[in-house]
N, C-alpha and C. Protein backbone atom coordinates (compact mmCIF):
# COMPACT_ATOMS: atom_id res chain seq x y z
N UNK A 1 3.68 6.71 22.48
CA UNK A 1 3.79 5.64 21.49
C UNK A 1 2.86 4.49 21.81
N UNK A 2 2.69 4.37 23.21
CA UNK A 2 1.56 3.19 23.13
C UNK A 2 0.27 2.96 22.79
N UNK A 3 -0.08 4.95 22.57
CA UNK A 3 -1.36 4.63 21.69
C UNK A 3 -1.36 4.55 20.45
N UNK A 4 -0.21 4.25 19.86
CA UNK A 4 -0.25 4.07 18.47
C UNK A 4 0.46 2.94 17.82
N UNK A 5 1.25 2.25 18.45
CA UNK A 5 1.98 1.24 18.12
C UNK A 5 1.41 0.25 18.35
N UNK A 6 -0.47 -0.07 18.63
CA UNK A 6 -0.82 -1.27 18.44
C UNK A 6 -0.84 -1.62 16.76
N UNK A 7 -0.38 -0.38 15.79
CA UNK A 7 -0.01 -0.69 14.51
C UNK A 7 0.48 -1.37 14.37
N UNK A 8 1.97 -1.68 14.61
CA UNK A 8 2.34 -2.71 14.28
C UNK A 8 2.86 -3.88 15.10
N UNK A 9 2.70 -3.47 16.62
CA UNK A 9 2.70 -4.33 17.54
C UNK A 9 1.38 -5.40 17.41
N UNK A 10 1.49 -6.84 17.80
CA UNK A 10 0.70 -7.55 18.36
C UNK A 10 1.08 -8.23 19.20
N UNK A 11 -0.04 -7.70 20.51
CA UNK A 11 0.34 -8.41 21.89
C UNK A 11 -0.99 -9.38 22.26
N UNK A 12 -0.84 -10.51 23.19
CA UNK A 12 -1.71 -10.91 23.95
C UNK A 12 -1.08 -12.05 24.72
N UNK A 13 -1.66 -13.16 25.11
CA UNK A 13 -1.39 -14.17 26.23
C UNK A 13 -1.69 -15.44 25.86
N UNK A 14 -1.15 -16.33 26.41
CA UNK A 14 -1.58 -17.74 26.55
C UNK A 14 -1.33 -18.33 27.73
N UNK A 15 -2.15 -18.99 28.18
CA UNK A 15 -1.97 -19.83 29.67
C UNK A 15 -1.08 -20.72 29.54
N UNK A 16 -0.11 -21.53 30.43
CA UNK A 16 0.63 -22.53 30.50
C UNK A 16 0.05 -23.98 31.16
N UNK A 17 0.05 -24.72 31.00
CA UNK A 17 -0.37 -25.55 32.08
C UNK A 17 -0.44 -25.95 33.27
N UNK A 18 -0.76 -25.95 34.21
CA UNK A 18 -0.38 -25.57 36.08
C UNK A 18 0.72 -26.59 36.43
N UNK A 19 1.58 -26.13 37.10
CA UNK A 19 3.06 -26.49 37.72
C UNK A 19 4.27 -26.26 36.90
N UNK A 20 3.58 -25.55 35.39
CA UNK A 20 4.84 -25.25 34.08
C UNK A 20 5.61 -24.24 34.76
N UNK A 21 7.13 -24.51 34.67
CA UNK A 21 7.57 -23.50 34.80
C UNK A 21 8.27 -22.67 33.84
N UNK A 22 8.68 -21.78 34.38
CA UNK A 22 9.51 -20.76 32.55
C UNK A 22 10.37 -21.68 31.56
N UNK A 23 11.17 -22.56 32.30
CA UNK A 23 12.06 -22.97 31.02
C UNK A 23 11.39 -24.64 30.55
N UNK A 24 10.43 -24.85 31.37
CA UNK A 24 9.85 -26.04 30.09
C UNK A 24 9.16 -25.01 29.20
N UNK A 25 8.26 -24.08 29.49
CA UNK A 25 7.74 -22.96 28.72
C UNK A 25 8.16 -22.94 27.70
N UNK A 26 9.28 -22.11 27.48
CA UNK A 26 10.62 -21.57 26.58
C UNK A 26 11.13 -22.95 26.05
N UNK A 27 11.21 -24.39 26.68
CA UNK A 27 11.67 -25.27 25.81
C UNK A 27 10.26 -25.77 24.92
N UNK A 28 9.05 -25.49 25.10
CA UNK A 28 8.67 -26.09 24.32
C UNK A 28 8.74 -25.48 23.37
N UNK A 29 8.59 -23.82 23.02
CA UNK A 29 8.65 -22.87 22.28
C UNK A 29 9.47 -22.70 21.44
N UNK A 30 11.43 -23.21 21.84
CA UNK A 30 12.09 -23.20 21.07
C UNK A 30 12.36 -23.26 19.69
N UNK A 31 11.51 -24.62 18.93
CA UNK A 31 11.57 -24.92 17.96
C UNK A 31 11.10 -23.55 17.15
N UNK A 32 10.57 -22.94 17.87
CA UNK A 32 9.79 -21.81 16.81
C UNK A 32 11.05 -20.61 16.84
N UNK A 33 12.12 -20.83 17.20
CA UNK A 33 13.02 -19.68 17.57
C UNK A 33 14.52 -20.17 17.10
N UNK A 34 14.31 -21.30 16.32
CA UNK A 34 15.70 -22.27 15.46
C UNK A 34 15.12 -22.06 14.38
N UNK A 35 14.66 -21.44 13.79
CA UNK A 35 14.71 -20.93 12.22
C UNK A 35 15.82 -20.53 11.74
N UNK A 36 16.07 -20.13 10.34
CA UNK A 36 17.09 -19.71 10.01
C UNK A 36 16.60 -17.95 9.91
N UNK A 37 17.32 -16.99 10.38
CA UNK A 37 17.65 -15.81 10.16
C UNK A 37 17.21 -15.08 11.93
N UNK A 38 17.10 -16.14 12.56
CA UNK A 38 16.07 -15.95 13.91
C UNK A 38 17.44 -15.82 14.93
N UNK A 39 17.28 -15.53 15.68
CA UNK A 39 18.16 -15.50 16.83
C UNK A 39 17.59 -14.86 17.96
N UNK A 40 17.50 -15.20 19.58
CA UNK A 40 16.89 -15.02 20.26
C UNK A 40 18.08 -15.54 21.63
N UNK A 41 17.17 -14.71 22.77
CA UNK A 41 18.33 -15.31 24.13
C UNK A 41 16.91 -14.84 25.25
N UNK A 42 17.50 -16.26 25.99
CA UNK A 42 16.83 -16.45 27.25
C UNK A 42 17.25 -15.96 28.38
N UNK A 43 16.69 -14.96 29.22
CA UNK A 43 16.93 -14.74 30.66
C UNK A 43 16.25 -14.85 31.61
N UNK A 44 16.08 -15.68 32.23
CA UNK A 44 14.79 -15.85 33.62
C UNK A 44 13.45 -16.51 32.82
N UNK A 45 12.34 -15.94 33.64
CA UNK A 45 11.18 -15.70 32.46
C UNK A 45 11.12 -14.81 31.57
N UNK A 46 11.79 -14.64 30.72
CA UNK A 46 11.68 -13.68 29.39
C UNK A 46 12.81 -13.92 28.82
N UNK A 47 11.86 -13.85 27.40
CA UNK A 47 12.87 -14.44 26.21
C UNK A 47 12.65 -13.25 24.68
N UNK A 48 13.50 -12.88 24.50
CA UNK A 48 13.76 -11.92 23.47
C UNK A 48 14.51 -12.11 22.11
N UNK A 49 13.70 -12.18 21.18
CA UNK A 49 14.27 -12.42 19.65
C UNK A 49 14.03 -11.30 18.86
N UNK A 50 15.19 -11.78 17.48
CA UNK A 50 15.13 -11.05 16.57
C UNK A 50 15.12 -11.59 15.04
N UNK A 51 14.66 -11.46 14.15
CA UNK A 51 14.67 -12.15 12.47
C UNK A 51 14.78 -11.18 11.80
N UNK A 52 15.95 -11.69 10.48
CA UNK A 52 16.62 -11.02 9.58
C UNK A 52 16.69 -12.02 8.24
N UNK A 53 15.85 -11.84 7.40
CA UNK A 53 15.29 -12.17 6.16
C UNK A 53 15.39 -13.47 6.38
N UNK A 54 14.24 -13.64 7.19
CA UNK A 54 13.44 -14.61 7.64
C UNK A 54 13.01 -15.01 6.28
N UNK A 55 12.86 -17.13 6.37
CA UNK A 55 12.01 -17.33 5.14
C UNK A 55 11.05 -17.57 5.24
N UNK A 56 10.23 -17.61 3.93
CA UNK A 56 8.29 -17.91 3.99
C UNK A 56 8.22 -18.86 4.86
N UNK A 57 9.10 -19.71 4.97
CA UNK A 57 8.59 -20.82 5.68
C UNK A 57 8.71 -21.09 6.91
N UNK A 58 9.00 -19.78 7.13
CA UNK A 58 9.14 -19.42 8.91
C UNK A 58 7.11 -19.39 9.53
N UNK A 59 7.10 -19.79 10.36
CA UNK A 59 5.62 -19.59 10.56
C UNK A 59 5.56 -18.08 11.38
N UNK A 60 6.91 -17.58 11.90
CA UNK A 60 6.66 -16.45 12.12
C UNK A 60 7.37 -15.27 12.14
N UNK A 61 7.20 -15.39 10.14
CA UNK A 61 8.10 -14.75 9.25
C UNK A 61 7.65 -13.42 9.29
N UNK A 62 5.84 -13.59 9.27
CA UNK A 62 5.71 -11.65 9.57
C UNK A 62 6.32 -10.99 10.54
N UNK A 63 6.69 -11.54 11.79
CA UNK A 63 7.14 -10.79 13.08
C UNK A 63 8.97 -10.54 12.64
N UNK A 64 9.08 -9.38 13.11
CA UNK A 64 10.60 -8.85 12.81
C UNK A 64 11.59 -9.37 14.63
N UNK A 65 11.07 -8.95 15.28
CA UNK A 65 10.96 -8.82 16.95
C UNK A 65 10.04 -9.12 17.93
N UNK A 66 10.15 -9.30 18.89
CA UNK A 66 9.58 -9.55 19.79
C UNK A 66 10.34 -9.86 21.35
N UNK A 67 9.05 -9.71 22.19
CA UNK A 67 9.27 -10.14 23.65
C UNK A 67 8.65 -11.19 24.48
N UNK A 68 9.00 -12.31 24.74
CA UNK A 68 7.82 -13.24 25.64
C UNK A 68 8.57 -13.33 27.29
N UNK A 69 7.62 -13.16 28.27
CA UNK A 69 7.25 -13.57 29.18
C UNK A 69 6.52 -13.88 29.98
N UNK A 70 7.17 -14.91 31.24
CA UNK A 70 6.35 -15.86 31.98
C UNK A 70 6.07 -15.24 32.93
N UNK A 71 4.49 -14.72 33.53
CA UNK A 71 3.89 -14.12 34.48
C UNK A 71 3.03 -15.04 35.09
N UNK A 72 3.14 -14.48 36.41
CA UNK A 72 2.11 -15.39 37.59
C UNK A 72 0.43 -14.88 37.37
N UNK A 73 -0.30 -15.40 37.30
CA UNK A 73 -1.48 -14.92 37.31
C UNK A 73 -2.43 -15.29 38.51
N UNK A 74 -3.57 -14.89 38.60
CA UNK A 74 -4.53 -15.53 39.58
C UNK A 74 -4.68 -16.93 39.36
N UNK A 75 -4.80 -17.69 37.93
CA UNK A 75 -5.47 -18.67 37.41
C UNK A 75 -4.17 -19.51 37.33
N UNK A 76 -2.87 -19.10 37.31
CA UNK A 76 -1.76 -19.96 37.20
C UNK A 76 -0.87 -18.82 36.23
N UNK A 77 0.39 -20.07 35.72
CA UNK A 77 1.32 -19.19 35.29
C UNK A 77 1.03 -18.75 33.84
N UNK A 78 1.10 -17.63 32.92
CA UNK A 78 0.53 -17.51 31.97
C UNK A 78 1.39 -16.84 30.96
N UNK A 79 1.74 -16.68 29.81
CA UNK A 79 3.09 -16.13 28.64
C UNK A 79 2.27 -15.38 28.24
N UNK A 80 2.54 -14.01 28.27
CA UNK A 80 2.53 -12.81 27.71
C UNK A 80 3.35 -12.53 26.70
N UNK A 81 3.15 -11.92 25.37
CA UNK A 81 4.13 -11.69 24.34
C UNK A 81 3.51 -10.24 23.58
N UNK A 82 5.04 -10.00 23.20
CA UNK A 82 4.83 -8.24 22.71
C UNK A 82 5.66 -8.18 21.45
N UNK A 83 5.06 -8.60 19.84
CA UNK A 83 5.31 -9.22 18.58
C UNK A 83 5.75 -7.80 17.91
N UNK A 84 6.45 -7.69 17.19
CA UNK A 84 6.64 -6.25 16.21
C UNK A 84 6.69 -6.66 14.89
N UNK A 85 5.71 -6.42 13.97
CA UNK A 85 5.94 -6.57 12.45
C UNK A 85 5.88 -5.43 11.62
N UNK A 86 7.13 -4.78 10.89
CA UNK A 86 7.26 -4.00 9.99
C UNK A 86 6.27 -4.32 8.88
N UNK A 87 6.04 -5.18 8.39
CA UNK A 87 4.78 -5.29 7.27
C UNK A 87 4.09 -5.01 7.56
N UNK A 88 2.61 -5.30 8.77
CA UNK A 88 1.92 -4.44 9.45
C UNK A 88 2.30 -2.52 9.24
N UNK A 89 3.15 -2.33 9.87
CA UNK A 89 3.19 -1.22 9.50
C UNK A 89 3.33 -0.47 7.81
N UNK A 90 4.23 -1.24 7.24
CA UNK A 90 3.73 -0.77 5.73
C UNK A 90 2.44 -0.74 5.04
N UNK A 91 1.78 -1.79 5.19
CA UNK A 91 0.32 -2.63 5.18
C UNK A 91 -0.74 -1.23 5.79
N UNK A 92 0.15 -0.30 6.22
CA UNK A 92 -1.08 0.46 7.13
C UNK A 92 -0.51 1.96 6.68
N UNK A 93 0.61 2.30 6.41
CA UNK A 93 1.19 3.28 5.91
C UNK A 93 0.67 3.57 4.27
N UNK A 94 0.90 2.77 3.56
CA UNK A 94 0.54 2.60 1.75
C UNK A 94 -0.82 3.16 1.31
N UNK A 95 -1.64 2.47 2.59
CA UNK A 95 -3.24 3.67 1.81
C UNK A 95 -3.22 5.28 1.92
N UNK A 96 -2.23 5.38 3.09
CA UNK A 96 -2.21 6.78 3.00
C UNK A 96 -1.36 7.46 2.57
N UNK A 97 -0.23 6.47 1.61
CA UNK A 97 0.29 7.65 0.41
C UNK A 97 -0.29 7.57 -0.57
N UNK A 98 -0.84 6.37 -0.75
CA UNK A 98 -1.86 6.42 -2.28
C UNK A 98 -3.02 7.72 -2.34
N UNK A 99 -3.42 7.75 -0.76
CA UNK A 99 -4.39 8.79 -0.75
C UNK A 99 -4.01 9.97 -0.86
N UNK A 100 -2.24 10.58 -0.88
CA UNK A 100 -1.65 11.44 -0.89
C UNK A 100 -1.57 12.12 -2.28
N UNK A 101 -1.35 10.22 -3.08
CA UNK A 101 -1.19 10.24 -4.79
C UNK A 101 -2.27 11.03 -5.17
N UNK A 102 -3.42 10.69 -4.91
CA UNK A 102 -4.67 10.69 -5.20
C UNK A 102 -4.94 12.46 -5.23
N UNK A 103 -4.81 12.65 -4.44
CA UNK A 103 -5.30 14.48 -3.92
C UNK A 103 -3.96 14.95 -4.83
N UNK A 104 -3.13 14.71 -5.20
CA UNK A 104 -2.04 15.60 -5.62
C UNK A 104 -2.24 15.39 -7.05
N UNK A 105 -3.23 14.32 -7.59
CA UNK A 105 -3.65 14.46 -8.74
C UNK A 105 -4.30 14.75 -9.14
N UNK A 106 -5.18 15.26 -8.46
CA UNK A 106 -6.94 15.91 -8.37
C UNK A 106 -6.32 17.47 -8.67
N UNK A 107 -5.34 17.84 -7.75
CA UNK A 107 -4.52 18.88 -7.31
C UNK A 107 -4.60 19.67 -9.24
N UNK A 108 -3.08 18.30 -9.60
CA UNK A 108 -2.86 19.22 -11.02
C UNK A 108 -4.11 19.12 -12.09
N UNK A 109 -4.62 17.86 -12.02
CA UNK A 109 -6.01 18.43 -12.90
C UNK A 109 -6.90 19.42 -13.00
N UNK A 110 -6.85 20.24 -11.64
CA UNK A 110 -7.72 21.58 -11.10
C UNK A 110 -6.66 22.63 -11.96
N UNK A 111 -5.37 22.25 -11.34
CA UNK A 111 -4.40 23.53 -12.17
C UNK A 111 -4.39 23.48 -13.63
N UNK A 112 -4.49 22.06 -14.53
CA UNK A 112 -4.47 22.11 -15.53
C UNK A 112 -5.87 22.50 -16.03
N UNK A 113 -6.71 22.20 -15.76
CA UNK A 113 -8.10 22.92 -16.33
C UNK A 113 -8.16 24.27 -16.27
N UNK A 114 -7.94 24.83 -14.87
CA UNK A 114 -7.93 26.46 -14.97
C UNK A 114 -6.99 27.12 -16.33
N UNK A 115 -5.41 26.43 -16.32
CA UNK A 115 -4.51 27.05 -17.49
C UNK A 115 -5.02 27.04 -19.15
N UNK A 116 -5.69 25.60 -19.27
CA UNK A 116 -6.35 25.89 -20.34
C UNK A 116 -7.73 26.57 -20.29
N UNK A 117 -8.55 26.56 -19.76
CA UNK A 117 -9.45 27.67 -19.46
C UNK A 117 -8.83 29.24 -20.04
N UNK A 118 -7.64 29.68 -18.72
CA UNK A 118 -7.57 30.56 -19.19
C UNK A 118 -6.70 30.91 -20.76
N UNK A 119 -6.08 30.10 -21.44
CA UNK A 119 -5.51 30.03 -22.21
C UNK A 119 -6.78 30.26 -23.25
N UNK A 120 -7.53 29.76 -23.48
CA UNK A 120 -8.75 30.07 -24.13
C UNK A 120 -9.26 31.04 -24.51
N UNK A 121 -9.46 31.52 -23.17
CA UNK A 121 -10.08 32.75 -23.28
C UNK A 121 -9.23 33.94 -23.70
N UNK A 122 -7.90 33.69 -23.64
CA UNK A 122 -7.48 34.84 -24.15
C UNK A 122 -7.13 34.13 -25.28
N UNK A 123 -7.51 33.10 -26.16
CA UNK A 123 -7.39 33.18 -27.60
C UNK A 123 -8.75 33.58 -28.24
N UNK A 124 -9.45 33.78 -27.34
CA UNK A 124 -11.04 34.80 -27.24
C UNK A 124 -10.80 36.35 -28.05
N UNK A 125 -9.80 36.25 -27.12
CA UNK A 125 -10.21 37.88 -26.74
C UNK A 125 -9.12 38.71 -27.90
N UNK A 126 -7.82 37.66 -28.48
CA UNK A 126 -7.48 38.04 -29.56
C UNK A 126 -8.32 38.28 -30.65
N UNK A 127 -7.84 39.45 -31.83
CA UNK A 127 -8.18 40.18 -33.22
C UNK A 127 -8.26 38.85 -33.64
N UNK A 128 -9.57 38.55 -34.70
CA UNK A 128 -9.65 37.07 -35.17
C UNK A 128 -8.33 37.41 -36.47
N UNK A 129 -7.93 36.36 -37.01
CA UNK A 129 -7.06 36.34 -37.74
C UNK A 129 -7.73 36.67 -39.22
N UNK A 130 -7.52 37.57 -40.30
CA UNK A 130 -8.41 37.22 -41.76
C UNK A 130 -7.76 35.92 -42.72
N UNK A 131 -9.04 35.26 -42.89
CA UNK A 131 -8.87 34.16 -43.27
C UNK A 131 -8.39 34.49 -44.67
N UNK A 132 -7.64 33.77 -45.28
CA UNK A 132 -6.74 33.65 -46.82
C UNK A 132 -8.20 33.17 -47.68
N UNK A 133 -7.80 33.50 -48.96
CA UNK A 133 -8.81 32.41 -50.00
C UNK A 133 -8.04 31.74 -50.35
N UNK A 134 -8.89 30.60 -50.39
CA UNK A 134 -8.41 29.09 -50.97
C UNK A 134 -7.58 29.27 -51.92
N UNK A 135 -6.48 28.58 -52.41
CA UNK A 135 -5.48 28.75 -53.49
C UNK A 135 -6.79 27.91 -54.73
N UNK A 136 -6.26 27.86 -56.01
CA UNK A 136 -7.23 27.66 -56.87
C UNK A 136 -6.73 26.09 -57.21
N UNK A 137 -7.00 25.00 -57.43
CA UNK A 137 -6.85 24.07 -57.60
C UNK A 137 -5.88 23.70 -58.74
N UNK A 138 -5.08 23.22 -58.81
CA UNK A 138 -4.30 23.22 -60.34
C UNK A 138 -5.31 22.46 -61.67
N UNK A 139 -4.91 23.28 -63.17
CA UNK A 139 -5.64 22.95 -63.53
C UNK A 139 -5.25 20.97 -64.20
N UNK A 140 -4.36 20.68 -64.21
CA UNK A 140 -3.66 19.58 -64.61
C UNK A 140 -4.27 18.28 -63.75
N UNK A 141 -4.19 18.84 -62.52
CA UNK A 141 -4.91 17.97 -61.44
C UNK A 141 -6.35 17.66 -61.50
N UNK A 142 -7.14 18.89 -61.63
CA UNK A 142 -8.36 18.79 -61.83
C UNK A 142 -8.89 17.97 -63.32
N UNK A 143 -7.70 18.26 -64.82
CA UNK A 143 -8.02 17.43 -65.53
C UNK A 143 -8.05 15.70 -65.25
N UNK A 144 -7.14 15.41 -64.39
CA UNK A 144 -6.47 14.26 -64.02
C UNK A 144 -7.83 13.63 -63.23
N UNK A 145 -8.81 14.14 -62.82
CA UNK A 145 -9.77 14.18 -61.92
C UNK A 145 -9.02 13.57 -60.27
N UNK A 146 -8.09 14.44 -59.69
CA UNK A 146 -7.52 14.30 -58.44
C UNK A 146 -8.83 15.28 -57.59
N UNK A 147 -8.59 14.60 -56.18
CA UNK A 147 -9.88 15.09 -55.28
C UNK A 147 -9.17 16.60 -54.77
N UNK A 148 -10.23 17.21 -54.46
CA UNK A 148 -9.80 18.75 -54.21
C UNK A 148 -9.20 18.72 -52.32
N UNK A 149 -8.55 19.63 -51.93
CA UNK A 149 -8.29 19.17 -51.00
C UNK A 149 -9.28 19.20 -49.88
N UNK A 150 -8.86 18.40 -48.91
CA UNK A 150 -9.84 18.32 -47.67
C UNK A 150 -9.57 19.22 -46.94
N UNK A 151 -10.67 20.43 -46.92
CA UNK A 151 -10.83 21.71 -45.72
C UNK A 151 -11.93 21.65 -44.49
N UNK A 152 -11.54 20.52 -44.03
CA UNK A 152 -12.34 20.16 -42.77
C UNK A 152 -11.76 19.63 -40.98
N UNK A 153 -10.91 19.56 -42.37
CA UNK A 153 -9.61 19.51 -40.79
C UNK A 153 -8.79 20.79 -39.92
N UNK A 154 -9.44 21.01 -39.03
CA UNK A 154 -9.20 22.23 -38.70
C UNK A 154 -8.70 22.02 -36.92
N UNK A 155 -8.59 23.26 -36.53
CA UNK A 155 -7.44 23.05 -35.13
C UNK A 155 -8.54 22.48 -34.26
N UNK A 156 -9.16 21.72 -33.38
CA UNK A 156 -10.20 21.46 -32.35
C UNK A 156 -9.73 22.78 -31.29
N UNK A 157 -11.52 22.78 -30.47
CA UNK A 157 -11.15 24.24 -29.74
C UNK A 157 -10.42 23.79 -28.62
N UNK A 158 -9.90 22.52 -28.21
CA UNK A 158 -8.68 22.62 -27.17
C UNK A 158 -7.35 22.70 -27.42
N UNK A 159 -7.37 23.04 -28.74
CA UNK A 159 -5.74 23.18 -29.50
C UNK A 159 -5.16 21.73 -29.25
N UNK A 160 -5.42 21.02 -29.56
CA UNK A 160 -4.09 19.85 -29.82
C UNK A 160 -4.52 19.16 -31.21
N UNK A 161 -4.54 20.18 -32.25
CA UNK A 161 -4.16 20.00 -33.37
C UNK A 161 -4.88 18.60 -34.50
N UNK A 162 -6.54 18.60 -34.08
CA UNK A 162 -6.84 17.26 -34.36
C UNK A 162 -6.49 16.25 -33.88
N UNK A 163 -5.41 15.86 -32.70
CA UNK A 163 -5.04 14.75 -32.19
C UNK A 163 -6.04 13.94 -31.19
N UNK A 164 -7.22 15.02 -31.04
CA UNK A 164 -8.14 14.41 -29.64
C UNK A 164 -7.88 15.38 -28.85
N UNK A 165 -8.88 15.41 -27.75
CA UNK A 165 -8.97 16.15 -26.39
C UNK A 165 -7.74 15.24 -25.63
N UNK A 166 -6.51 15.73 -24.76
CA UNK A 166 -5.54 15.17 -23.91
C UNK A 166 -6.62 14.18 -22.75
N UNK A 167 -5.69 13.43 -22.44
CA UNK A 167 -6.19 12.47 -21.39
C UNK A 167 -6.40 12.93 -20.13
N UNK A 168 -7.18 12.83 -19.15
CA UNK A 168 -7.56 13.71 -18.03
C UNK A 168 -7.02 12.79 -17.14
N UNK A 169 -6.31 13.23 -16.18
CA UNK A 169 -5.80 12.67 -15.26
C UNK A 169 -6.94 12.32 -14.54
N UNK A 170 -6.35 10.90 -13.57
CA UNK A 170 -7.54 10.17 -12.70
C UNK A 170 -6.79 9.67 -11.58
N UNK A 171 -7.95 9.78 -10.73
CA UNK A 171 -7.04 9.70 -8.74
C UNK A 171 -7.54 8.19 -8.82
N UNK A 172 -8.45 7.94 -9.65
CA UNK A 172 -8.98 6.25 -9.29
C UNK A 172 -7.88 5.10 -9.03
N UNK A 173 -6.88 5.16 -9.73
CA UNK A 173 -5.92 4.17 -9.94
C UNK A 173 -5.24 3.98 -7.98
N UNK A 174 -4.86 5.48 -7.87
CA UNK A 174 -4.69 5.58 -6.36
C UNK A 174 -5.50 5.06 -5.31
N UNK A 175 -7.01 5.41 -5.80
CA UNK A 175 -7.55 5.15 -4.46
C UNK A 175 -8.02 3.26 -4.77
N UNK A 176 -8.16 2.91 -5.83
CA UNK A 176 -7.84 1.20 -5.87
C UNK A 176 -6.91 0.53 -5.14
N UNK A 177 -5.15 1.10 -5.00
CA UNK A 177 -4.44 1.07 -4.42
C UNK A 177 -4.72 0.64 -2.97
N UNK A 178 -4.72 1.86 -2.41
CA UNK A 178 -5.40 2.05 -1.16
C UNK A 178 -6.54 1.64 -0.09
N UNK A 179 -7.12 1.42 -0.93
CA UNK A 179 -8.37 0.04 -0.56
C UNK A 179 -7.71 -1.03 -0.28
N UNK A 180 -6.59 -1.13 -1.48
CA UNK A 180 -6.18 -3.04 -1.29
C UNK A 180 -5.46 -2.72 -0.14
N UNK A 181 -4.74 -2.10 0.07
CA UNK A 181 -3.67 -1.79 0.97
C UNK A 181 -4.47 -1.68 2.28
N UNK A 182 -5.73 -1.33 2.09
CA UNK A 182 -6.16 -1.22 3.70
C UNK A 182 -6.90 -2.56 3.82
N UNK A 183 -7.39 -3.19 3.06
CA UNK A 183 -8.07 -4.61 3.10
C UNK A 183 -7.10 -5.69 3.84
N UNK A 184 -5.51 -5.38 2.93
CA UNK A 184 -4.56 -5.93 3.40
C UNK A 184 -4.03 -5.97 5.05
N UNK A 185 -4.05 -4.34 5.10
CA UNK A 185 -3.55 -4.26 6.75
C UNK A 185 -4.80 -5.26 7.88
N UNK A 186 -6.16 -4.37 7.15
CA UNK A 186 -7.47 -5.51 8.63
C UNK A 186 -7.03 -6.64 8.65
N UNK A 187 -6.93 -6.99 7.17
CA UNK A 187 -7.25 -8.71 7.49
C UNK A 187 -6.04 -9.37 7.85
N UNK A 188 -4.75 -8.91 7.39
CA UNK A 188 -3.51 -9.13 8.49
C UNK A 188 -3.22 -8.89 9.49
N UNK A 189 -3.81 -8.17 10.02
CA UNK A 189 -3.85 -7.86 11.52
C UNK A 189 -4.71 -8.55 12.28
N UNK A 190 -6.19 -8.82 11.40
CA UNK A 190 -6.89 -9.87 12.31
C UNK A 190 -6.10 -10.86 13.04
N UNK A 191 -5.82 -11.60 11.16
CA UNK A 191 -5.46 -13.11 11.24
C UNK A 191 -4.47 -13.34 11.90
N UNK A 192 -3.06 -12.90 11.94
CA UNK A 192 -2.21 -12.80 12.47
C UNK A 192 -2.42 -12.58 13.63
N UNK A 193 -2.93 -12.05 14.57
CA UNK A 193 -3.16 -12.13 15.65
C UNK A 193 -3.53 -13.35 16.33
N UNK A 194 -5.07 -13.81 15.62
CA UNK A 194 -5.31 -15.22 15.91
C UNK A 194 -4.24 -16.40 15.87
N UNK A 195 -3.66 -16.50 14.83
CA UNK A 195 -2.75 -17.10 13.96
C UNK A 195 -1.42 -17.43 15.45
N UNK A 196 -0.87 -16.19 15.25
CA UNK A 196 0.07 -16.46 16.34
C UNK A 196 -0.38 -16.96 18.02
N UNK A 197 -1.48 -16.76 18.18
CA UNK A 197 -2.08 -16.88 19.75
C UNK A 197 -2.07 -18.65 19.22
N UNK A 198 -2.72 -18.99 18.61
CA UNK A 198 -2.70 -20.39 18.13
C UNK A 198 -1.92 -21.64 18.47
N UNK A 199 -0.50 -20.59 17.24
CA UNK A 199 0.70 -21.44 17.26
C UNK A 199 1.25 -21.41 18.88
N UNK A 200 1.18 -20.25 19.64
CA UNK A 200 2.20 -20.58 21.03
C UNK A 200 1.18 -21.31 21.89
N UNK A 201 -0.31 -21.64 21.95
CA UNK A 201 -0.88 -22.82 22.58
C UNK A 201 -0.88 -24.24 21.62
N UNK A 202 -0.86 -24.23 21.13
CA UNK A 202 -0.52 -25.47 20.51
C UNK A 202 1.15 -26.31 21.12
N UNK A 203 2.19 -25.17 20.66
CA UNK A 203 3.21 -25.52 21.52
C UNK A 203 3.57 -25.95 22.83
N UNK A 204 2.80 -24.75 23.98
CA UNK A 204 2.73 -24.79 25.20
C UNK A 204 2.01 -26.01 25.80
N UNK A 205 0.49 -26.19 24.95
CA UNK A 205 0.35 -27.38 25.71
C UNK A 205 0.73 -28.94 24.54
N UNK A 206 1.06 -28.55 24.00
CA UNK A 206 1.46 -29.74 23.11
C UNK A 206 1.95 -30.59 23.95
N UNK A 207 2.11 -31.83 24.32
CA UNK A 207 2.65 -33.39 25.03
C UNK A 207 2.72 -33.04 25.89
């Protein structure tokens, strides 16, 4: 799983200021962990939360879960954090059912072309039918000078009855989809990344 769950995991670090220890750390951080739908608990250096329909106005409403802790480093003490966002993962899942849409529509358009194809051809290969003669026009009508009827309307060779050739299915709509959906996942995954590294130095060294 860890080579694949940088999907919807985002991890990285921020330094603390030298002589910080874990719970000024964690107190400066707090405020970001008194949201409403948030709930979280402190043990030692490491602090573990959870959000449940978190609002927009959470600044860190994309993250569902997460893990932070306080590690010693060469350079001083430094917060490590290990973020989980289910949107990320949808955000990254969606192009590839659209792309699923897409091929499974390509799929029946192949099947539907072959059926009428062959449907065709064996209205080919049927005895042509003998055509009737025209009935004779009435003569009352024709005194009346009424127009004779119109014999130009006839079946089109894809059989749907003069209505037009049927609409051809198209994968485009899918793979539009899918684009957005993957535009969506990069650039949320960039930003968000940055985004959150941001907010916990801003905090940490804030006053």
């Amino acid at each position: 799983m860890r080579y694949i769950d940088w999907i919807w995991h985002v991890r990285g670090s921020a330094a603390l200021a030298p002589g910080r220890s874990a719970d000024d750390a964690f107190d400066k951080l707090d405020p970001l962990f008194r949201q409403p739908g948030t709930s979280h608990e402190r043990t030692g250096d490491t602090l573990v939360f959870s959000k449940k329909d978190q609002a927009a106005q959470d600044k860190m409403s994309v993250f569902d879960a997460g893990t932070l802790k306080i590690e010693k480093d060469e350079a001083g003490p430094v917060l490590r954090y290990d973020l989980i966002s289910r949107a990320l993962l949808y955000c990254f899942l969606a192009p590839l059912l659209f792309l699923g849409i897409a091929q499974i529509t390509i799929a029946i358009g192949v099947q539907e072309k072959a059926s009428a194809a062959a449907e065709k051809a064996a209205g080919r290969a049927k005895k042509p039918e003998v055509k009737k003669p025209d009935a004779p026009m009435n003569p009352v009508d024709k005194f009346l000078g009424a127009p004779a009827p119109d014999k130009s309307k006839k079946k089109d060779d894809d059989g749907d009855d003069g209505e037009g050739p049927k609409k051809k299915r198209s994968p485009t709509p899918a793979y539009v989809f899918a684009a957005i959906f993957a535009a969506l996942y990069v650039g949320g995954r960039i930003l968000e990344d940055r985004l959150v590294n941001a907010l916990f130095r801003k905090h940490l060294l804030g006053g």
